[in-house]
C-alpha atoms as a PDB file:
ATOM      1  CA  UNK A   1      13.708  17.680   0.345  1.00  0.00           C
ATOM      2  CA  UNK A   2      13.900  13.946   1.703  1.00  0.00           C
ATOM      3  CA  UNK A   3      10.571  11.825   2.529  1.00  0.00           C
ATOM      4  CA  UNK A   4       9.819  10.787   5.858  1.00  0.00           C
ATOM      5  CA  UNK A   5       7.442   8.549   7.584  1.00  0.00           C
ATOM      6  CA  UNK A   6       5.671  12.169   9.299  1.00  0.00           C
ATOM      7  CA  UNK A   7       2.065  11.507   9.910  1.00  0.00           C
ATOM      8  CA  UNK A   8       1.512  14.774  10.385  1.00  0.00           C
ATOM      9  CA  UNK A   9       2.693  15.698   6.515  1.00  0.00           C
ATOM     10  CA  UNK A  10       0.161  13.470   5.238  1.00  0.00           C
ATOM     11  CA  UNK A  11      -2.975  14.423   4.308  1.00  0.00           C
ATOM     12  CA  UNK A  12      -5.668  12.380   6.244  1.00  0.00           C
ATOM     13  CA  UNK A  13      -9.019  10.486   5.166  1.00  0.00           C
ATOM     14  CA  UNK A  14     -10.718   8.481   8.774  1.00  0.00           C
ATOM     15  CA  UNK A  15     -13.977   7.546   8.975  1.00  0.00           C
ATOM     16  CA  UNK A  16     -14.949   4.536  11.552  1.00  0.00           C
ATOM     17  CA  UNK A  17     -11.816   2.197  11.605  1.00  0.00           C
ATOM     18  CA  UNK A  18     -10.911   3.114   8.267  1.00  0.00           C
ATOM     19  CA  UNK A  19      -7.475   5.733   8.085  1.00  0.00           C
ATOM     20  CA  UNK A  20      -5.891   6.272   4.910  1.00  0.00           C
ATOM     21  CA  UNK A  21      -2.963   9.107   4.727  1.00  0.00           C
ATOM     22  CA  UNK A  22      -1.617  10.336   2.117  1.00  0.00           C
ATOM     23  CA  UNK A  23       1.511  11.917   1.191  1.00  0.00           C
ATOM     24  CA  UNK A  24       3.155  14.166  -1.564  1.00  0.00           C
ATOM     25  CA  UNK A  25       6.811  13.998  -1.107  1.00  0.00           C
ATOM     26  CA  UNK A  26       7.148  15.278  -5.100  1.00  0.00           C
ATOM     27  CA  UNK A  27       4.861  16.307  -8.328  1.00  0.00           C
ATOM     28  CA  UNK A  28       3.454  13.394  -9.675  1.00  0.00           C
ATOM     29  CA  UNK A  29       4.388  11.113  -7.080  1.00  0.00           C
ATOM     30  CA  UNK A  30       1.837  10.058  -4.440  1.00  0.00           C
ATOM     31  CA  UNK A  31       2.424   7.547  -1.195  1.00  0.00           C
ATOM     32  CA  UNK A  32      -0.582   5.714   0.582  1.00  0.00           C
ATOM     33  CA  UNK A  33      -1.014   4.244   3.998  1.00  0.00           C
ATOM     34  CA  UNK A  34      -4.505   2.170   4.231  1.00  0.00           C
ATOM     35  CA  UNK A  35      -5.698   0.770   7.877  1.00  0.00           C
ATOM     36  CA  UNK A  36      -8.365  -0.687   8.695  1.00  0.00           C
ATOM     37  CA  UNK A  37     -11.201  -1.303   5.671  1.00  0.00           C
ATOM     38  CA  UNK A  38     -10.959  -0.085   2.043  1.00  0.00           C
ATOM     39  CA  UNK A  39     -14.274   1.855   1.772  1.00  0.00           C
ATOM     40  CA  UNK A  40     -15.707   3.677  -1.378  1.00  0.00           C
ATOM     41  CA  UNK A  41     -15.193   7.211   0.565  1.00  0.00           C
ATOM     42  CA  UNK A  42     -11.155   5.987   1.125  1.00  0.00           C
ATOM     43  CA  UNK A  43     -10.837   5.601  -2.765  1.00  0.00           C
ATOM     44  CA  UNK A  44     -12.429   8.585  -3.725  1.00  0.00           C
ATOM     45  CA  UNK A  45     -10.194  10.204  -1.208  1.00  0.00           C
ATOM     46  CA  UNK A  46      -7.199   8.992  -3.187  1.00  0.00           C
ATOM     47  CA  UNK A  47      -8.683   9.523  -6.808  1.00  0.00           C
ATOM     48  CA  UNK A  48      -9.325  12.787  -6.217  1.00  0.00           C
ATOM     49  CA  UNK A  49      -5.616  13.005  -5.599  1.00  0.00           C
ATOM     50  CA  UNK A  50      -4.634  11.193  -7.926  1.00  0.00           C
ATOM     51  CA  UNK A  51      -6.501  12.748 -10.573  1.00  0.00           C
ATOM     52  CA  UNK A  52      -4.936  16.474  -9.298  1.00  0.00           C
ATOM     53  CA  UNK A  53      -1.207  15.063  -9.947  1.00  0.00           C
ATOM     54  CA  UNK A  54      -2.324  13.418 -12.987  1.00  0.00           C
ATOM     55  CA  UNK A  55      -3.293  16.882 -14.507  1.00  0.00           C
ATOM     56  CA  UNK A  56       0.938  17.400 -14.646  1.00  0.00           C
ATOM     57  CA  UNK A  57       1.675  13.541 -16.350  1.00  0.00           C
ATOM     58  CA  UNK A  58       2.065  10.647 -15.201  1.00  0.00           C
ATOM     59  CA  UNK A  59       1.813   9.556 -11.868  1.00  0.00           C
ATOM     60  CA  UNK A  60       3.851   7.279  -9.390  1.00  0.00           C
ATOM     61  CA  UNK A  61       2.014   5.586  -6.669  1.00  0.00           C
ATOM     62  CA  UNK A  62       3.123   3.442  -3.573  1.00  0.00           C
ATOM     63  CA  UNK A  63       0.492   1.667  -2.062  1.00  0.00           C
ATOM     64  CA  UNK A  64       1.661   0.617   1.591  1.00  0.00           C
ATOM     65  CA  UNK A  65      -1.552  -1.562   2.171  1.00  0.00           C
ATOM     66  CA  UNK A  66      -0.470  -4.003   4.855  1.00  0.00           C
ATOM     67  CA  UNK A  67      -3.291  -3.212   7.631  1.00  0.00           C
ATOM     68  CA  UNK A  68      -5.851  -3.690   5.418  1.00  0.00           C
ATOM     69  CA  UNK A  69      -8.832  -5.526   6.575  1.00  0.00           C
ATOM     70  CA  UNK A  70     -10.624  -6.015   3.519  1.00  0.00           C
ATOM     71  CA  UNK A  71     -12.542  -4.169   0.592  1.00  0.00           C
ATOM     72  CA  UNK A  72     -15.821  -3.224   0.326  1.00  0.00           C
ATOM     73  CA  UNK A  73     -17.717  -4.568  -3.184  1.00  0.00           C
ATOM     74  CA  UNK A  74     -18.519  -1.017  -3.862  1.00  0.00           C
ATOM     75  CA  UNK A  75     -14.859   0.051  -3.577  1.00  0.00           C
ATOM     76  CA  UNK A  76     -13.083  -3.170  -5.907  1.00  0.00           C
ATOM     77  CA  UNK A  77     -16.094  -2.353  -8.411  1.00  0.00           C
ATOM     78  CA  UNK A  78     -14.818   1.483  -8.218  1.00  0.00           C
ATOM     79  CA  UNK A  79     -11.029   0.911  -8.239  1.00  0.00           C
ATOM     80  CA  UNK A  80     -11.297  -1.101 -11.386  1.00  0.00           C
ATOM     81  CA  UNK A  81     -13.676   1.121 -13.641  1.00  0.00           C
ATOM     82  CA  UNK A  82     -11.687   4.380 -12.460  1.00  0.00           C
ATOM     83  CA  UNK A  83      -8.353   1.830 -12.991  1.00  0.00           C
ATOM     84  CA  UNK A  84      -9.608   1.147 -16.601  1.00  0.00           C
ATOM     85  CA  UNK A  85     -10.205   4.743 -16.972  1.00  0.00           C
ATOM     86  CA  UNK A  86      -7.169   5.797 -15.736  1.00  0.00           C
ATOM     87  CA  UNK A  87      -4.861   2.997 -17.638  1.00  0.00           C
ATOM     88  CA  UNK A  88      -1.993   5.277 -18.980  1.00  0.00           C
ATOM     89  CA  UNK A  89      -2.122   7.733 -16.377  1.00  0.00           C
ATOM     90  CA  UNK A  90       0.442   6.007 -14.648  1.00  0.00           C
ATOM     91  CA  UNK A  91       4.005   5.606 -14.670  1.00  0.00           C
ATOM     92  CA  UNK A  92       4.777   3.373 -11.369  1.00  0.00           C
ATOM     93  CA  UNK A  93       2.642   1.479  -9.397  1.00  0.00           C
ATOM     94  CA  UNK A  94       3.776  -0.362  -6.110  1.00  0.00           C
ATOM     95  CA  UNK A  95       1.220  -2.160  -3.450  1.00  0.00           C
ATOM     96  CA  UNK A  96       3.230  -3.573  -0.140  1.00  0.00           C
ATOM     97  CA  UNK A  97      -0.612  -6.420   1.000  1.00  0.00           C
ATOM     98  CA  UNK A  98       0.342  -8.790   3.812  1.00  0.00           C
ATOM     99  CA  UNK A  99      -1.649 -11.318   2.016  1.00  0.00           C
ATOM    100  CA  UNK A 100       0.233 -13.087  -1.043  1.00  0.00           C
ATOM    101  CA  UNK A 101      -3.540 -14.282  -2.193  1.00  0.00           C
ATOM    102  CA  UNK A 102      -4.254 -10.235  -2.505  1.00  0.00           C
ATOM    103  CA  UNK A 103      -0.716  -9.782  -4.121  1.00  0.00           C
ATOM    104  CA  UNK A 104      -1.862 -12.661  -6.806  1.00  0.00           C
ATOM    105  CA  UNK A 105      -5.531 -10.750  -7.300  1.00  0.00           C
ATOM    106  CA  UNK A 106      -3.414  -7.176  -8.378  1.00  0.00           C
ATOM    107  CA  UNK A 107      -1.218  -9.217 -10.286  1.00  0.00           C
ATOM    108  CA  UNK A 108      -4.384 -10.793 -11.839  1.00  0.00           C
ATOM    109  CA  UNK A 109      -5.571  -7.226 -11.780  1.00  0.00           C
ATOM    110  CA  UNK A 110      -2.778  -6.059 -13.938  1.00  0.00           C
ATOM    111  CA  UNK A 111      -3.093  -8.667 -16.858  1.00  0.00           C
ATOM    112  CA  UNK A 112      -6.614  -8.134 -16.992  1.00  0.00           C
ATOM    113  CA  UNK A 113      -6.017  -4.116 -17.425  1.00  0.00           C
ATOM    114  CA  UNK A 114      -2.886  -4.374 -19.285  1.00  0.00           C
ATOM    115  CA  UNK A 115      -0.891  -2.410 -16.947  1.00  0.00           C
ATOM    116  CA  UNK A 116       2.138  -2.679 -14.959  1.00  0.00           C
ATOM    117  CA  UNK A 117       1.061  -3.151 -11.546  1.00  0.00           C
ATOM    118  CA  UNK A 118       3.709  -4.748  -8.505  1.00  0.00           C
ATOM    119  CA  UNK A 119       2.886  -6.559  -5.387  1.00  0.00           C
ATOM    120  CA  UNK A 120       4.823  -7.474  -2.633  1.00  0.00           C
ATOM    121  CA  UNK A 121       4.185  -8.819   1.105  1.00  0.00           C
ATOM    122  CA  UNK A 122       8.006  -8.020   1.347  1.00  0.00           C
ATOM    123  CA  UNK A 123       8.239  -4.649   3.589  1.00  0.00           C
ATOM    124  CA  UNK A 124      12.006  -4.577   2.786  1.00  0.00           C
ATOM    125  CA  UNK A 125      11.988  -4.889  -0.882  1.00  0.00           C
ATOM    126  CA  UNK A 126       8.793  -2.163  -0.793  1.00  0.00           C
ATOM    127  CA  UNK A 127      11.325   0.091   0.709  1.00  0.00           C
ATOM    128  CA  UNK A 128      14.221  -0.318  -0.733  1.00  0.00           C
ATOM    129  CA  UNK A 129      11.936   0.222  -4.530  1.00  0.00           C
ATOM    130  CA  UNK A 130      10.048   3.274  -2.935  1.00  0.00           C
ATOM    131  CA  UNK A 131      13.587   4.623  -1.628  1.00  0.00           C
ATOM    132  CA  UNK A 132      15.409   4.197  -5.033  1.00  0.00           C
ATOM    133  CA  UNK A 133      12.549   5.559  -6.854  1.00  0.00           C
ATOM    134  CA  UNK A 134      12.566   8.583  -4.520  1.00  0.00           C
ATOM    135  CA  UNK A 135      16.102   8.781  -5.210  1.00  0.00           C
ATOM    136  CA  UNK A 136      15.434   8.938  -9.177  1.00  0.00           C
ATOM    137  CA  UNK A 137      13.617  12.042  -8.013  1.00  0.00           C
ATOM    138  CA  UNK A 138      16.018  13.559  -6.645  1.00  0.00           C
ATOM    139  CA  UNK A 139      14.846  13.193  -2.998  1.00  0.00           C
END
């Protein structure tokens, strides 16, 4: 099995401009795509996920977040108390933000939570690190 960009493998969260899909290419390993803005109902959409492939160990995550618009209050609030609550749950976790001011706030996000989170606004090098960890997988 070999991951592809198929939108129509991904499992789909839209509500008003807001699209999020989702994709499983292995166990444990999860891949977002965020447009639009991140809403409380788009992040309970991926944490229920998330929490599903958890269940087996510890989870990988790509984050391709480039189209995002923003964040609601309610969402940040929720991402870091279900982060917190979550904290060793994960084994890998990669955000591609067009903004480098939102790649600082995960990396601030990460030493406040103690956990090893990466941010890039570099498409090519979130690639190339999704591809090789697919690889690892066997995929």
């Amino acid at each position: 099995m070999s991951f592809a960009w198929n939108d129509a493998d991904a499992e789909v969260y839209q509500v008003g401009g807001t699209e999020v899909l989702l994709w499983r290419p292995a166990e444990r390993f999860l891949i977002t795509r965020l447009k639009g803005q991140a809403t409380l109902g788009a992040l309970q959409f991926y944490t229920g996920r998330a929490e599903r492939e958890m269940s087996l160990g510890r989870l990988t995550v790509f984050h391709e977040w480039a189209e995002m618009a923003g964040y609601s209050p309610a969402a940040r609030d929720e991402l870091k108390r279900w982060g917190k609550l979550h904290n060793g749950a994960f084994e890998q976790v990669e955000y591609l933000v067009r903004s480098k001011v939102v790649a600082m706030l995960i990396s601030v996000a990460a030493l406040t939570l103690g956990r090893d989170l990466h941010a890039t606004t570099d498409e090519v090098q979130f690639l190339d690190d999704l591809f090789r960890a697919l690889e690892r997988r066997g995929l």
